[in-house]
N, C-alpha and C. Protein backbone atom coordinates (compact mmCIF):
# COMPACT_ATOMS: atom_id res chain seq x y z
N UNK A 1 70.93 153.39 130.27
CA UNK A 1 70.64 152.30 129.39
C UNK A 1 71.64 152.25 128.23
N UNK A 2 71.92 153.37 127.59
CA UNK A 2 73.09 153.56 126.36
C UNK A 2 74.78 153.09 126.77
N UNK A 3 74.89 153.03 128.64
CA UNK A 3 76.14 152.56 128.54
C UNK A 3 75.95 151.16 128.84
N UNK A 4 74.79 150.25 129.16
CA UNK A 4 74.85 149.47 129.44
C UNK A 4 74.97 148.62 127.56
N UNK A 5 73.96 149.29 126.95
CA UNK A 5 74.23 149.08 125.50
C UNK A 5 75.51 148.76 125.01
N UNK A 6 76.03 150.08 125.40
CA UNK A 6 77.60 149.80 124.69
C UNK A 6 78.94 148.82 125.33
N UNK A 7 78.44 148.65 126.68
CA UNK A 7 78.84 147.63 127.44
C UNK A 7 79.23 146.49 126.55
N UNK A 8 77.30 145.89 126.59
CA UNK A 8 77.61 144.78 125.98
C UNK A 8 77.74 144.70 124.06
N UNK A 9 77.75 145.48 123.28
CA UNK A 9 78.15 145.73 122.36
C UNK A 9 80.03 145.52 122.10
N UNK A 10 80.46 146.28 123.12
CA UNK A 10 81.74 146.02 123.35
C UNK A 10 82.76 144.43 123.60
N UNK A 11 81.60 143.88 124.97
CA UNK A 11 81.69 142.54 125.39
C UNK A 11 81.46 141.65 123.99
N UNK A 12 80.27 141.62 123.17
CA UNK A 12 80.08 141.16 122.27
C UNK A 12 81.29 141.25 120.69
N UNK A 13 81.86 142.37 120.77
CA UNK A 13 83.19 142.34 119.89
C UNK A 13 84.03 141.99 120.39
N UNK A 14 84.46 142.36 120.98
CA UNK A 14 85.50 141.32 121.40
C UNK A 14 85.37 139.95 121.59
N UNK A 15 84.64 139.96 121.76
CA UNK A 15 84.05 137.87 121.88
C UNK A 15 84.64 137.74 119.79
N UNK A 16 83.64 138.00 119.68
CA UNK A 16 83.57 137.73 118.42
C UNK A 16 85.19 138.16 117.58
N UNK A 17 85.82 139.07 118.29
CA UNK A 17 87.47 139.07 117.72
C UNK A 17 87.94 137.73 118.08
N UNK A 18 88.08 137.33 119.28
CA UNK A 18 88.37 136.69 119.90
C UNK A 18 88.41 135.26 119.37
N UNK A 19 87.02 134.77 119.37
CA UNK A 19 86.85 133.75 118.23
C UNK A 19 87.11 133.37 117.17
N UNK A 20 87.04 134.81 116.05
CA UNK A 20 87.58 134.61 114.75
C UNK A 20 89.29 134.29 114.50
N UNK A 21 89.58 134.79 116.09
CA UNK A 21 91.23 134.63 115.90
C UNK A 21 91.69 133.09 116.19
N UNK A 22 90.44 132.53 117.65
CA UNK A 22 90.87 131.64 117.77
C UNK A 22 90.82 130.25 116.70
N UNK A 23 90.09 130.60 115.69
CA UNK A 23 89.51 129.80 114.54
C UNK A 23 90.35 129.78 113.57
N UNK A 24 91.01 130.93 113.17
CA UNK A 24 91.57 130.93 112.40
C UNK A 24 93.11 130.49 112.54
N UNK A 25 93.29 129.97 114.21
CA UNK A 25 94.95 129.62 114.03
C UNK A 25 94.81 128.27 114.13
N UNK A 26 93.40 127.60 114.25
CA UNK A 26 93.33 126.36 114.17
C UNK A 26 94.09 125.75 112.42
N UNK A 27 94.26 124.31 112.31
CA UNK A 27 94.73 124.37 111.27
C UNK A 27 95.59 122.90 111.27
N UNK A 28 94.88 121.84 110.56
CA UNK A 28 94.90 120.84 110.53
C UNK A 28 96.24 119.92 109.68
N UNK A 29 97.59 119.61 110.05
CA UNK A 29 98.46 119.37 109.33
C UNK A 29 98.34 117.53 109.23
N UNK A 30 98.18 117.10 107.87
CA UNK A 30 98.58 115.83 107.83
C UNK A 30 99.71 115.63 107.54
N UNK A 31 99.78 114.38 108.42
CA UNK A 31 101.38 113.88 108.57
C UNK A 31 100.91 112.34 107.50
N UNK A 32 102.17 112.27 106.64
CA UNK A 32 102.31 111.14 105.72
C UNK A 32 102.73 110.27 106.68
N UNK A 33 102.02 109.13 106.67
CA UNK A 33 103.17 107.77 107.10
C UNK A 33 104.18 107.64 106.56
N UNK A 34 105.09 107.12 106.95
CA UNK A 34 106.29 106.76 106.48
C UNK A 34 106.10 105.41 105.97
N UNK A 35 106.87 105.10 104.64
CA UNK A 35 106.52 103.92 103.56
C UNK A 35 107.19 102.74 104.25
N UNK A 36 106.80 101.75 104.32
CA UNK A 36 106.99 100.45 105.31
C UNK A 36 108.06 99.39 104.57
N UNK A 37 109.17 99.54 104.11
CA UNK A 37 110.23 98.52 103.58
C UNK A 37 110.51 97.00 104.38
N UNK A 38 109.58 96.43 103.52
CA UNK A 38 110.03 94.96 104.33
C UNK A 38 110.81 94.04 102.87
N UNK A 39 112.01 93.36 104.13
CA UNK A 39 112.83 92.77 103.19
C UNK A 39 112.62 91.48 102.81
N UNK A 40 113.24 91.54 101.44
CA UNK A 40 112.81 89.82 100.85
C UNK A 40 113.03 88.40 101.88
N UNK A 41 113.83 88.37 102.55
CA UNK A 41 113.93 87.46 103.66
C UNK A 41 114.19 88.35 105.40
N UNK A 42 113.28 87.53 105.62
CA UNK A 42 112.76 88.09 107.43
C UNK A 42 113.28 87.05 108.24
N UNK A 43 114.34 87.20 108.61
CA UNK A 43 114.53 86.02 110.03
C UNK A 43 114.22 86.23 111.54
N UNK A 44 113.89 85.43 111.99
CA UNK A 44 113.20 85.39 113.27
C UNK A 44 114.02 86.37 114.23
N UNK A 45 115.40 85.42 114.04
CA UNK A 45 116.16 85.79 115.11
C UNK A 45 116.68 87.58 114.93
N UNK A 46 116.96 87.53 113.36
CA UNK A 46 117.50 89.25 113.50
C UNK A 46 116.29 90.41 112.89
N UNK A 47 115.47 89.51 112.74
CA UNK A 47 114.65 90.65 112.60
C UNK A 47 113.21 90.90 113.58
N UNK A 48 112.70 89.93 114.11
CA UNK A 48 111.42 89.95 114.90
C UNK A 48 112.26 89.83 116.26
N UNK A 49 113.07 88.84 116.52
CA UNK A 49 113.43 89.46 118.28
C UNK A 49 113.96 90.69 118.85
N UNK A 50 114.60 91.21 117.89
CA UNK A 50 114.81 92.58 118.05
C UNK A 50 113.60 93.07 118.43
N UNK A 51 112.90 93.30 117.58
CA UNK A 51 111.22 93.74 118.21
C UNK A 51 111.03 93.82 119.73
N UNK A 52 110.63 92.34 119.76
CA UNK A 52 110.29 91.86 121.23
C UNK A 52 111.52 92.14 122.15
N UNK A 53 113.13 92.54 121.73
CA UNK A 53 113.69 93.11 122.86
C UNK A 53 113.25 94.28 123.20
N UNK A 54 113.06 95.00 122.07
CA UNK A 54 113.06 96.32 122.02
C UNK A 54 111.53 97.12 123.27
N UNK A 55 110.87 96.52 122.92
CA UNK A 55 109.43 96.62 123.51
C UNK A 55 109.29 96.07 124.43
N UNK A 56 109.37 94.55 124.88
CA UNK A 56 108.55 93.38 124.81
C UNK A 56 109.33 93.53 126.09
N UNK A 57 110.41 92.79 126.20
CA UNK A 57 110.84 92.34 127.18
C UNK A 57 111.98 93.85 127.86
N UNK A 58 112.24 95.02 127.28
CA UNK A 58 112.94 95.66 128.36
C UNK A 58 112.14 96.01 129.26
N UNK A 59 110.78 96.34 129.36
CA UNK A 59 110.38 96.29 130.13
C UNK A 59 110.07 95.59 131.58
N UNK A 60 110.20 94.78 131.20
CA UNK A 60 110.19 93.38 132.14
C UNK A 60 108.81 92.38 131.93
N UNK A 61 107.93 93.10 130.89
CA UNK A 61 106.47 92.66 130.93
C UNK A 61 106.80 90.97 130.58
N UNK A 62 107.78 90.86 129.38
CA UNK A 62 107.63 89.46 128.92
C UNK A 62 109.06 88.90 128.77
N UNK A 63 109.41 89.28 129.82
CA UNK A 63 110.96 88.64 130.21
C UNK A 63 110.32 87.58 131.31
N UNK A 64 111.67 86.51 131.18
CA UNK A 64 111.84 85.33 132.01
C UNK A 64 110.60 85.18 133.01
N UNK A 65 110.58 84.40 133.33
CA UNK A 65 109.31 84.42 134.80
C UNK A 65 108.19 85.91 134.76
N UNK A 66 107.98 86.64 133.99
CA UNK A 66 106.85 87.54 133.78
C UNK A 66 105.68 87.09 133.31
N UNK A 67 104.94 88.22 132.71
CA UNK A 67 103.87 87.63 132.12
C UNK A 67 104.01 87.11 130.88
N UNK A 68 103.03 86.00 130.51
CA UNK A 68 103.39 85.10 129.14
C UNK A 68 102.30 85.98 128.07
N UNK A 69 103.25 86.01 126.54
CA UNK A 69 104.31 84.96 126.46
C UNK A 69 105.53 85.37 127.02
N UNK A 70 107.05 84.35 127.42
CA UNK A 70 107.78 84.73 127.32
C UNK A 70 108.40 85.32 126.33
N UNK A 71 108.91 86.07 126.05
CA UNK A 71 109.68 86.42 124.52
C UNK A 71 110.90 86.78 124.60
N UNK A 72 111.68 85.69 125.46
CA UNK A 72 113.16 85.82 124.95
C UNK A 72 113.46 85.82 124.19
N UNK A 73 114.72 85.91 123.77
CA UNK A 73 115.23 85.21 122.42
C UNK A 73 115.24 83.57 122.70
N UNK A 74 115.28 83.01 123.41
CA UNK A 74 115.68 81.71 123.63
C UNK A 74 114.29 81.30 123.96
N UNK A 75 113.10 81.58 124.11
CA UNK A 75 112.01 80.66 124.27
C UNK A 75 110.44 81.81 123.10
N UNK A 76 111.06 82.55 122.86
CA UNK A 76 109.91 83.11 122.15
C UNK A 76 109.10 82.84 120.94
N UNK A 77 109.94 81.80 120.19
CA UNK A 77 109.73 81.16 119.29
C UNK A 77 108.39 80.05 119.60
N UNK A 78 109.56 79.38 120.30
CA UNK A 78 108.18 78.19 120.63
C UNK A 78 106.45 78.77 121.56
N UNK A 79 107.17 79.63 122.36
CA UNK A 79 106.03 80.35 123.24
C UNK A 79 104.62 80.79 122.46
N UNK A 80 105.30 81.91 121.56
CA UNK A 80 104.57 82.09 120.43
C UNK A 80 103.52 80.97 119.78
N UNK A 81 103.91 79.64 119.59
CA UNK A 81 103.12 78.66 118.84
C UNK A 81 102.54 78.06 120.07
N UNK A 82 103.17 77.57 121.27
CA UNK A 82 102.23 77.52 122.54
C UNK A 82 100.81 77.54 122.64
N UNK A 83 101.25 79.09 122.76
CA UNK A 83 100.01 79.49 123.00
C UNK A 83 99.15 79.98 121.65
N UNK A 84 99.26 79.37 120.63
CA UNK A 84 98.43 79.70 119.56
C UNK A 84 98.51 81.13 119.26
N UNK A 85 99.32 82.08 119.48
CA UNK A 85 99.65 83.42 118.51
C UNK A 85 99.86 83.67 117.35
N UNK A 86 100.02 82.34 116.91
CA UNK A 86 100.22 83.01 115.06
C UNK A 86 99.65 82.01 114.25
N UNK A 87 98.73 82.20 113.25
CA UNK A 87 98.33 81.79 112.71
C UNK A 87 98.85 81.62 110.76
N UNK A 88 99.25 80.93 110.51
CA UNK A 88 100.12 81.11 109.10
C UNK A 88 99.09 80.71 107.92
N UNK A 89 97.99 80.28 108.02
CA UNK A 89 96.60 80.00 107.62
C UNK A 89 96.02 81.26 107.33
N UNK A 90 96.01 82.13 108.25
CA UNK A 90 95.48 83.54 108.12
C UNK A 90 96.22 84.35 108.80
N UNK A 91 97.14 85.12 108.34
CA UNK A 91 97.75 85.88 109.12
C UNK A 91 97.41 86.91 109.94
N UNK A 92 96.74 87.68 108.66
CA UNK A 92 95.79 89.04 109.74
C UNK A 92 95.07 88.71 111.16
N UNK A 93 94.87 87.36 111.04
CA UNK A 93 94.13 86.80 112.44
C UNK A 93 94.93 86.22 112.98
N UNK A 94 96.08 86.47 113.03
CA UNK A 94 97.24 86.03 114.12
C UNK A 94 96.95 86.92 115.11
N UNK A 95 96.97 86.10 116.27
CA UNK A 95 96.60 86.83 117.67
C UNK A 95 97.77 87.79 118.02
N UNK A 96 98.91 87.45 117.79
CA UNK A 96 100.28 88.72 117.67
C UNK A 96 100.18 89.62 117.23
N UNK A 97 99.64 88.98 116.23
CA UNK A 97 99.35 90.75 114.95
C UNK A 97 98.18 91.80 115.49
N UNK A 98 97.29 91.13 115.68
CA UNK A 98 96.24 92.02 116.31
C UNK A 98 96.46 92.41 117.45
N UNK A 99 97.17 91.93 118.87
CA UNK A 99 97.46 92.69 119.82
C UNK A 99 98.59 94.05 119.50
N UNK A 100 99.03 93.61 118.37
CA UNK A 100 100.43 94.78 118.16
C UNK A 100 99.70 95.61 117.27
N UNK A 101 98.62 95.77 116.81
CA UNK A 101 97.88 96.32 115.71
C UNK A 101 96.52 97.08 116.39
N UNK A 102 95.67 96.02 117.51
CA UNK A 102 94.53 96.92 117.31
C UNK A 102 94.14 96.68 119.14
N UNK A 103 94.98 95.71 119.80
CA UNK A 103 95.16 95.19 121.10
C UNK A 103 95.44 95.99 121.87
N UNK A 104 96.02 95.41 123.15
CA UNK A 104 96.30 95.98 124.00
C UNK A 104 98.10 96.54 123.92
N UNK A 105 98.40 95.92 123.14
CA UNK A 105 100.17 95.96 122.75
C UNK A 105 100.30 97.29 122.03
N UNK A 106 99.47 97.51 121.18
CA UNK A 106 99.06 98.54 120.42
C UNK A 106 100.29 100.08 120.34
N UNK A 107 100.71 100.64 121.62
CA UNK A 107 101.21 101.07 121.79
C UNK A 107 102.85 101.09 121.53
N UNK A 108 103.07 99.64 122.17
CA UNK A 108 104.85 99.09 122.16
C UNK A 108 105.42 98.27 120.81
N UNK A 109 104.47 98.72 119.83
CA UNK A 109 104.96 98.89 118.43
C UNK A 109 104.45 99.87 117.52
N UNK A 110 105.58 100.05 116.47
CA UNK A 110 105.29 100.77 115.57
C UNK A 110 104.64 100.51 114.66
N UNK A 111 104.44 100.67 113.60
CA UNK A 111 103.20 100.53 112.07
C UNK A 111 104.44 99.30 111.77
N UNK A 112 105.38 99.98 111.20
CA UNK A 112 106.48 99.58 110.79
C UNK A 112 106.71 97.81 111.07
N UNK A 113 107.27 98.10 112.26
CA UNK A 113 107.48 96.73 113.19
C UNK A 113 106.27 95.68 113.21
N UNK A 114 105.02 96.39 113.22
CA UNK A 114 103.90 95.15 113.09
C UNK A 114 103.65 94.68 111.68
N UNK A 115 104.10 95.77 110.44
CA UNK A 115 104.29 95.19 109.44
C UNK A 115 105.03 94.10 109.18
N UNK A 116 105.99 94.08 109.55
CA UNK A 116 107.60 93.25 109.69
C UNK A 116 106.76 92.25 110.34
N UNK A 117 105.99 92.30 111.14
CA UNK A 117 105.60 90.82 111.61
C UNK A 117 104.83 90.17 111.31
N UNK A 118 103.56 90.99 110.67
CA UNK A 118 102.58 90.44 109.96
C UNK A 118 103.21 89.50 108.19
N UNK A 119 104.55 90.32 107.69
CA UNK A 119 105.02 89.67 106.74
C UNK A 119 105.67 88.39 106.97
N UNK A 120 106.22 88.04 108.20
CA UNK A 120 107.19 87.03 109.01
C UNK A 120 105.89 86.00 109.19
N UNK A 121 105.16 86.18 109.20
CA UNK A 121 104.36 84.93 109.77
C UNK A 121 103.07 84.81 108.16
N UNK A 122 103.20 86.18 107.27
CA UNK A 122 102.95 85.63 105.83
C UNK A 122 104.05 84.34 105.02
N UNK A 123 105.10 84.59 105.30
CA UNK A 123 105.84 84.18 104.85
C UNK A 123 106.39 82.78 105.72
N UNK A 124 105.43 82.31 106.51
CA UNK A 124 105.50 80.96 107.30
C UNK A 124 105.98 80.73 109.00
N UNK A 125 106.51 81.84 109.31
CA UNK A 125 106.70 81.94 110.65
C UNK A 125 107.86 81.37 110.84
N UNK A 126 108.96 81.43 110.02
CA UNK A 126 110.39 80.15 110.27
C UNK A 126 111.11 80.89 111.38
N UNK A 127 111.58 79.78 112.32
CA UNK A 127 112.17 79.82 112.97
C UNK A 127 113.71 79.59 112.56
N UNK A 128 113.97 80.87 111.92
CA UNK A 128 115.48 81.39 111.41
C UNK A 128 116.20 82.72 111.55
């Protein structure tokens, strides 16, 4: 009975080393966002299609004949208002913004970049 005792006495420390070690290398690091610089003038063409090359269309998702919208450079503009994606009335409820924010797009942008777009369509959505 005394070695079965010390058996689990034994089993039982070591558990309990075991644990305290694994607890203690846990250890929670916050990462700062990085501060979001958007510039006094946003143009369509050099600053939001870049975006949509970058993401959007190398993929092939929203290139030419893919799925809509298109977002070339040459039809993404109008596509965009098409289909009712941006709203300059309320921006936060631009349907762009929220797929690149909380959607399904979610992924194929950065904080950054959906900032940049949410300011582009604060600032009227010009097609410049």
């Amino acid at each position: 009975m005394k070695k079965i005792a010390l058996k689990v006495y034994t089993v039982v420390a070591f558990a309990a080393i075991a644990f305290t070690t694994l607890l203690s290398g846990c250890e929670y690091e916050f990462v700062e966002p990085e501060p979001v610089v958007i510039p006094t003038q946003i143009s369509f063409s050099t600053d939001i299609v870049p975006i949509f090359n970058a993401s959007c269309n190398m993929s092939g998702c929203h290139s030419a004949g893919a799925i809509a919208p298109e977002l070339t450079a040459a039809n993404a503009y109008g596509n965009l208002f098409q289909l009712n994606l941006i709203n300059t009335a309320d921006p936060q409820s631009s349907k762009l913004y929220k797929l690149i924010t909380t959607g399904s797009m979610k992924s194929f942008a950065t904080n950054a970049q959906a900032q940049l777009i949410l300011a582009w369509i604060e600032k009227g959505a010009l097609n410049n």
